[in-house]
PDB file of N, CA and C in Angstrom:
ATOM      1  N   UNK A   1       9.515   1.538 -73.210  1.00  0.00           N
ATOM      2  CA  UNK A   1      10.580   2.486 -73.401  1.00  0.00           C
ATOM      3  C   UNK A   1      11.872   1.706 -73.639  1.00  0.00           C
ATOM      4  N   UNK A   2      12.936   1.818 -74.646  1.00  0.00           N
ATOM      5  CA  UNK A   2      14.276   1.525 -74.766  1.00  0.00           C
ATOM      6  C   UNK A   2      14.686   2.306 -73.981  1.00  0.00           C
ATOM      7  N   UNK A   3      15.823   0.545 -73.709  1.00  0.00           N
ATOM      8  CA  UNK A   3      17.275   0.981 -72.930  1.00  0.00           C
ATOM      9  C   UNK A   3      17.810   2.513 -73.210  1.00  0.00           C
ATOM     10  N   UNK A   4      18.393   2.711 -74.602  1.00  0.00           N
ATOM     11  CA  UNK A   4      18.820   3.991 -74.756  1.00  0.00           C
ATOM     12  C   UNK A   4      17.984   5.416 -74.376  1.00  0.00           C
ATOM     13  N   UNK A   5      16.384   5.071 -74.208  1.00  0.00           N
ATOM     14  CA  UNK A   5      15.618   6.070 -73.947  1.00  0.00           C
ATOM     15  C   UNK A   5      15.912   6.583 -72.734  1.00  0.00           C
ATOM     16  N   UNK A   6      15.893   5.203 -71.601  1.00  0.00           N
ATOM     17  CA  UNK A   6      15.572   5.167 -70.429  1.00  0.00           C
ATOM     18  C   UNK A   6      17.308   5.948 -70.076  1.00  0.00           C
ATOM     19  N   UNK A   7      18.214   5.791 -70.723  1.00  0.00           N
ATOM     20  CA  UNK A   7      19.281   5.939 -70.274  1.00  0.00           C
ATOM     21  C   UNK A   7      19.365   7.723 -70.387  1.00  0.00           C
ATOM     22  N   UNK A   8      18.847   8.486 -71.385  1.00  0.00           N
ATOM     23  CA  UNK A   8      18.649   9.649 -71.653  1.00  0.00           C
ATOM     24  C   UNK A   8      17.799   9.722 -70.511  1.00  0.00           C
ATOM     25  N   UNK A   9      17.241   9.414 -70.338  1.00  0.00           N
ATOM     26  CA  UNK A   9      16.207  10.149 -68.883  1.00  0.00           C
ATOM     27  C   UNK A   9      17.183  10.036 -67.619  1.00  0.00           C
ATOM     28  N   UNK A  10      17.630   8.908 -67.461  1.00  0.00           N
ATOM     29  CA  UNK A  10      18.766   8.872 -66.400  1.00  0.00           C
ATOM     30  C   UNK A  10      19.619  10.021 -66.237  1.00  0.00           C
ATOM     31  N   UNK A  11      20.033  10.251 -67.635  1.00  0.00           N
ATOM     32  CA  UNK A  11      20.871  11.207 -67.467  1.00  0.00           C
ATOM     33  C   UNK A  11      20.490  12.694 -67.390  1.00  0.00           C
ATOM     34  N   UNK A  12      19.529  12.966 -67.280  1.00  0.00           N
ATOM     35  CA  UNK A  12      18.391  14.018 -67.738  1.00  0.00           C
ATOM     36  C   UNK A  12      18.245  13.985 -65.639  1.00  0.00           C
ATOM     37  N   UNK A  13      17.885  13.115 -65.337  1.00  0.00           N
ATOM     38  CA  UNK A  13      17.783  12.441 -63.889  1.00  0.00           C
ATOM     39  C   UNK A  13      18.515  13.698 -62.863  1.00  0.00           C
ATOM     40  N   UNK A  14      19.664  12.495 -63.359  1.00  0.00           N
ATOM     41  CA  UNK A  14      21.607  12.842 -62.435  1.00  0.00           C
ATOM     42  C   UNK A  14      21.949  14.421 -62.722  1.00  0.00           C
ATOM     43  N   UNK A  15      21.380  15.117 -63.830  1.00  0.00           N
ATOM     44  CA  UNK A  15      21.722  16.049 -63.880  1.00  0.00           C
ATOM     45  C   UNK A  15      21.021  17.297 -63.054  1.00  0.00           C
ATOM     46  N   UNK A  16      19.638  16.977 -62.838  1.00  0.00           N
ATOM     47  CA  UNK A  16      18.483  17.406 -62.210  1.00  0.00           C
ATOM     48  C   UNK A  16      18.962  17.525 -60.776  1.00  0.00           C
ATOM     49  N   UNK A  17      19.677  16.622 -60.370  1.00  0.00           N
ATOM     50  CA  UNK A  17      19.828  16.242 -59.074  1.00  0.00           C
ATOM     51  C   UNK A  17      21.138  17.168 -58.698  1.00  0.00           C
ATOM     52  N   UNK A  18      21.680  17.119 -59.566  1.00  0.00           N
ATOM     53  CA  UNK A  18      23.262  17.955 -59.194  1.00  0.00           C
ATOM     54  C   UNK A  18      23.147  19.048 -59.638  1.00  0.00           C
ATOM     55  N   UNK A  19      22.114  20.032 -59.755  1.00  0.00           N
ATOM     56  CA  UNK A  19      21.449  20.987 -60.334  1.00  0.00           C
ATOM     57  C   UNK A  19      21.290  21.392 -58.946  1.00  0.00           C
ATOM     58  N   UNK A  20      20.423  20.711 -58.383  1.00  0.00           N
ATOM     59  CA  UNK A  20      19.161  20.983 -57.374  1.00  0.00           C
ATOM     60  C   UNK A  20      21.077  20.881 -56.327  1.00  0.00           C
ATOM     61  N   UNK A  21      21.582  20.424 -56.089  1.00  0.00           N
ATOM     62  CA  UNK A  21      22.384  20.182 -54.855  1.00  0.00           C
ATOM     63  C   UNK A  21      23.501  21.210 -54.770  1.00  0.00           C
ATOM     64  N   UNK A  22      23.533  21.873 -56.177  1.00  0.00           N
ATOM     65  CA  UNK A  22      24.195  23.010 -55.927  1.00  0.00           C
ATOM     66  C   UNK A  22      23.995  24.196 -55.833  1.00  0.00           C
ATOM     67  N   UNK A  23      22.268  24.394 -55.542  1.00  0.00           N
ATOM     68  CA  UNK A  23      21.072  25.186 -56.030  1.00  0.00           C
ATOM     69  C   UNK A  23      20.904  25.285 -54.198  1.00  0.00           C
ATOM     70  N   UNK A  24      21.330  24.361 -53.564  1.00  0.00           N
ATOM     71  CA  UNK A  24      20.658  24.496 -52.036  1.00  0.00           C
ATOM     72  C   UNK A  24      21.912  24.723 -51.381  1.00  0.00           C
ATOM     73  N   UNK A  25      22.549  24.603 -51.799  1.00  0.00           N
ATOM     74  CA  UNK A  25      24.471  25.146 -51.512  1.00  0.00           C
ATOM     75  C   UNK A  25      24.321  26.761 -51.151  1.00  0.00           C
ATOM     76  N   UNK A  26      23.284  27.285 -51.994  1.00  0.00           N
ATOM     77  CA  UNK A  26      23.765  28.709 -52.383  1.00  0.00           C
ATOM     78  C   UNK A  26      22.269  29.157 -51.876  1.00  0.00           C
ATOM     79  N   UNK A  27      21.136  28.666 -51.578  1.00  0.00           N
ATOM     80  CA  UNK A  27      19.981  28.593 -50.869  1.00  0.00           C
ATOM     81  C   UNK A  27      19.347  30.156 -49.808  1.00  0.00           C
ATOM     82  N   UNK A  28      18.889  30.563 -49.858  1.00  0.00           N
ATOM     83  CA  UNK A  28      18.078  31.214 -48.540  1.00  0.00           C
ATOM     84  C   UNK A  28      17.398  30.138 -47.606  1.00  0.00           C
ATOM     85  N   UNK A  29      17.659  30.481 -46.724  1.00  0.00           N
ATOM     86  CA  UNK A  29      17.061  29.795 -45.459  1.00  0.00           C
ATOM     87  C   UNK A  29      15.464  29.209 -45.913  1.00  0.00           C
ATOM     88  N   UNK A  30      14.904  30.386 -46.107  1.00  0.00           N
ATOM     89  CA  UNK A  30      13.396  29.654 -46.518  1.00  0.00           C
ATOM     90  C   UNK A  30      13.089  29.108 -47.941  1.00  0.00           C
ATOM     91  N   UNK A  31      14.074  29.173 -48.797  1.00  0.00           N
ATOM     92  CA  UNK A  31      13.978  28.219 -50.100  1.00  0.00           C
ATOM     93  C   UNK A  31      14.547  27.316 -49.491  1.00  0.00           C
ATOM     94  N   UNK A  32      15.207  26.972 -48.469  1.00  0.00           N
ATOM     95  CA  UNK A  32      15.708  25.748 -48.623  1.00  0.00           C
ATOM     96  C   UNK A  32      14.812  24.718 -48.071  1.00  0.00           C
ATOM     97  N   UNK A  33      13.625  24.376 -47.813  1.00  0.00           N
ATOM     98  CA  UNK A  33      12.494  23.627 -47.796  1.00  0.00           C
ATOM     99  C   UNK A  33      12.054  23.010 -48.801  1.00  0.00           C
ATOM    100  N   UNK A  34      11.849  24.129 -49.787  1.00  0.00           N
ATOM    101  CA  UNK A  34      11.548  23.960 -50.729  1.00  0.00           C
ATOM    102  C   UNK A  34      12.183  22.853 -52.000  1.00  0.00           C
ATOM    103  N   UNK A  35      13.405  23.823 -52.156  1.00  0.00           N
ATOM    104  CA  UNK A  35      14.708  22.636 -52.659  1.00  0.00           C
ATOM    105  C   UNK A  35      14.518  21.569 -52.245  1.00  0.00           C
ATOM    106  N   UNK A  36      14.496  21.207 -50.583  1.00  0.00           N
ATOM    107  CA  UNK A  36      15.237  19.886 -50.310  1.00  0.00           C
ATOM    108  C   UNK A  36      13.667  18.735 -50.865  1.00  0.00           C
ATOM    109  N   UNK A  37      12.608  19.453 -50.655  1.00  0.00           N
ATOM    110  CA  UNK A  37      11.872  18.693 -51.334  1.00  0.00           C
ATOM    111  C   UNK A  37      11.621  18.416 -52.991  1.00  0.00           C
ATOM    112  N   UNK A  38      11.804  19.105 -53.384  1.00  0.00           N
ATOM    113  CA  UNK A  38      12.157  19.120 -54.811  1.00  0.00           C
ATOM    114  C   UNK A  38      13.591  17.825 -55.255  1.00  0.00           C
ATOM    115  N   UNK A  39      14.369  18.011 -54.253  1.00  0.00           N
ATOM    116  CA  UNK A  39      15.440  17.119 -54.794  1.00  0.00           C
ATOM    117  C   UNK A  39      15.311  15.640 -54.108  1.00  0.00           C
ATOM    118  N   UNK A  40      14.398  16.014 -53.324  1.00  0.00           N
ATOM    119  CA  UNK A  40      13.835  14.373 -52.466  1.00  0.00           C
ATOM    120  C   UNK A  40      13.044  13.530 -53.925  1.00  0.00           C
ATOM    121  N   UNK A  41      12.498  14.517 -54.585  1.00  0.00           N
ATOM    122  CA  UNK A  41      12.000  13.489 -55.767  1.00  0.00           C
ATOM    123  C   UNK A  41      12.261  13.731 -57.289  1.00  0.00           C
ATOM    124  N   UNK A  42      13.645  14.404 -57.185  1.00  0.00           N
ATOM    125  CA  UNK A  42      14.740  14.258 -58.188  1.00  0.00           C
ATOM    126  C   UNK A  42      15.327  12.882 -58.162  1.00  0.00           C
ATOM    127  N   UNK A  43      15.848  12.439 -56.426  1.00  0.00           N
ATOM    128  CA  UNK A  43      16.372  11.556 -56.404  1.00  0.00           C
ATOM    129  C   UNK A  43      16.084   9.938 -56.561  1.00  0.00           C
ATOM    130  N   UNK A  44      14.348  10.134 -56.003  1.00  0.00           N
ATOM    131  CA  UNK A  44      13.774   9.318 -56.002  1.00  0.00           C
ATOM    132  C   UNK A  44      13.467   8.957 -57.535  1.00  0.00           C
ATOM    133  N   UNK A  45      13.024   9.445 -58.709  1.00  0.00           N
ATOM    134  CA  UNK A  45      13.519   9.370 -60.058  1.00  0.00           C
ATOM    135  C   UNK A  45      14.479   8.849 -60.572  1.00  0.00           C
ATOM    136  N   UNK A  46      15.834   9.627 -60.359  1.00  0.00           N
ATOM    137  CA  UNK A  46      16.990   8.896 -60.883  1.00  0.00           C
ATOM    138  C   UNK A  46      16.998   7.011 -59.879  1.00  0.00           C
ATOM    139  N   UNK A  47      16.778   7.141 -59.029  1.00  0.00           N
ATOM    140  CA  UNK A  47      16.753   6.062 -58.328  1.00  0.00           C
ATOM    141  C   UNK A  47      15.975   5.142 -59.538  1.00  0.00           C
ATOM    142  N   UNK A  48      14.476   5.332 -59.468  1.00  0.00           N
ATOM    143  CA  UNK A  48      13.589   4.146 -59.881  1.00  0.00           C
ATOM    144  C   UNK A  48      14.044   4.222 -61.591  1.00  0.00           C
ATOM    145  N   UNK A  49      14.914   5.106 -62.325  1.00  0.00           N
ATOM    146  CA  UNK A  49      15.415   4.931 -63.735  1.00  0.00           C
ATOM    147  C   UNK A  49      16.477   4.064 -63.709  1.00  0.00           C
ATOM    148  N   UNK A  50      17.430   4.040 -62.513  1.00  0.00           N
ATOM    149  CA  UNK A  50      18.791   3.497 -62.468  1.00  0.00           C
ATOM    150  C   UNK A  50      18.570   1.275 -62.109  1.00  0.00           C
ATOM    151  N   UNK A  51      17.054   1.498 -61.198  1.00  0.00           N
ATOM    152  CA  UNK A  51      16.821   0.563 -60.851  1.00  0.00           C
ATOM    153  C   UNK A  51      16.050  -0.130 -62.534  1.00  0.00           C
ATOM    154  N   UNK A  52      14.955   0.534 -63.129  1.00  0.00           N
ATOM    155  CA  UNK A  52      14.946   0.010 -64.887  1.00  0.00           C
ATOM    156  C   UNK A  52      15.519  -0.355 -65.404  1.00  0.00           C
ATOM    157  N   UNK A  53      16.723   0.343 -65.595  1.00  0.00           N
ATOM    158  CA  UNK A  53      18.132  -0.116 -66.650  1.00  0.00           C
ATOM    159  C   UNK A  53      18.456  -1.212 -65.960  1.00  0.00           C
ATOM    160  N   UNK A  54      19.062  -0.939 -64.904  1.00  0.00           N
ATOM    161  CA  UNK A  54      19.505  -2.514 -63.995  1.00  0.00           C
ATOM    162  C   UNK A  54      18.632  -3.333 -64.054  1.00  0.00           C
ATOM    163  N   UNK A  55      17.391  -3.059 -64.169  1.00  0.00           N
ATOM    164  CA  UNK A  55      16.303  -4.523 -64.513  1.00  0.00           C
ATOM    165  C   UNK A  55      16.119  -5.363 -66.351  1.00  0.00           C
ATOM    166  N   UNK A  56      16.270  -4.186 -66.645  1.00  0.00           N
ATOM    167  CA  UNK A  56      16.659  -4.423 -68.269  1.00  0.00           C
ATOM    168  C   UNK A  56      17.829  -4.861 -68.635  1.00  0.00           C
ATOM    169  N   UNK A  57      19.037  -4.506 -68.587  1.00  0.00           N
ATOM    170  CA  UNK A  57      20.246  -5.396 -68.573  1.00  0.00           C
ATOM    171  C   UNK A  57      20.527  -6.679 -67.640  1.00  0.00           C
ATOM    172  N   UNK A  58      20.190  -6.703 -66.723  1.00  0.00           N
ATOM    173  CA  UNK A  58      19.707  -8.164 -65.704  1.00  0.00           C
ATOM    174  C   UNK A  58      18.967  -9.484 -66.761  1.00  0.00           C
ATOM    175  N   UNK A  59      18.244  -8.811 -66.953  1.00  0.00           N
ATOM    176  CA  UNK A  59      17.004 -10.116 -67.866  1.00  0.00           C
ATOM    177  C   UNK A  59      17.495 -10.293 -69.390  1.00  0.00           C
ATOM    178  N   UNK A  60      17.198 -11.643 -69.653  1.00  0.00           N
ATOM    179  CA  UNK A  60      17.667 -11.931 -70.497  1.00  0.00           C
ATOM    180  C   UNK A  60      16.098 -12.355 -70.943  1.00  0.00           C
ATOM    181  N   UNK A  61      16.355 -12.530 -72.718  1.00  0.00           N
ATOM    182  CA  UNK A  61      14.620 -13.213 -73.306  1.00  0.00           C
ATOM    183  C   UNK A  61      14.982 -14.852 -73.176  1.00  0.00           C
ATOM    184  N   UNK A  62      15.828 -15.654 -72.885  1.00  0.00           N
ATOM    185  CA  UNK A  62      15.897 -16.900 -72.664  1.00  0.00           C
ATOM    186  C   UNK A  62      16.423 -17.556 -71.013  1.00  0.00           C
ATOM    187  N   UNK A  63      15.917 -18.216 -70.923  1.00  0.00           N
ATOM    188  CA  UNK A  63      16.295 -19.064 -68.848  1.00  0.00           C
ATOM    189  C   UNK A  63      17.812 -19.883 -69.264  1.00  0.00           C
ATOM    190  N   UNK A  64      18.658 -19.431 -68.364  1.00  0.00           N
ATOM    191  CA  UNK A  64      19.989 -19.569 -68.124  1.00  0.00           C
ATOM    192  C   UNK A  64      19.776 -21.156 -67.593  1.00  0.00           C
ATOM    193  N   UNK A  65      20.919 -22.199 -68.379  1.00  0.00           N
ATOM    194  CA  UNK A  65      20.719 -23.519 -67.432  1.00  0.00           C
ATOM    195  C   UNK A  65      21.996 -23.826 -67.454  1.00  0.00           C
ATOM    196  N   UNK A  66      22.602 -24.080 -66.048  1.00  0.00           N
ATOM    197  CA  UNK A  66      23.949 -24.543 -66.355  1.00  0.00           C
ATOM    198  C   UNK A  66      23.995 -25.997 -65.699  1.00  0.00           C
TER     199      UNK A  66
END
């Protein structure tokens, strides 16, 4: 997957997440189980996309020698 792909999913991610957090704001008592699990692996998503990009911009295709 490209950077730019991965970055559309990110953002696809963050939005999911602030969806879901203003979605449990406004909640019934017994959806809110539901939600909070739902956004437990919204977050966990944007997490392991945010940690990709940061692994992809980190690495370089040549070893750094100073």
């Amino acid at each position: 997957m490209s950077l730019r792909d991965l970055a559309r999913e990110l953002y696809r991610a963050r939005q999911q997440v602030e969806r879901l957090e203003k979605l449990l704001l406004s909640a019934l008592p017994e959806e809110e189980m539901a939600i909070q699990r739902e956004l437990q692996e919204a977050r966990a998503e944007r997490q392991q996309l945010q940690k990709m990009i940061d692994g992809r911009k980190d690495s370089s295709p040549l070893p750094r020698r100073f």
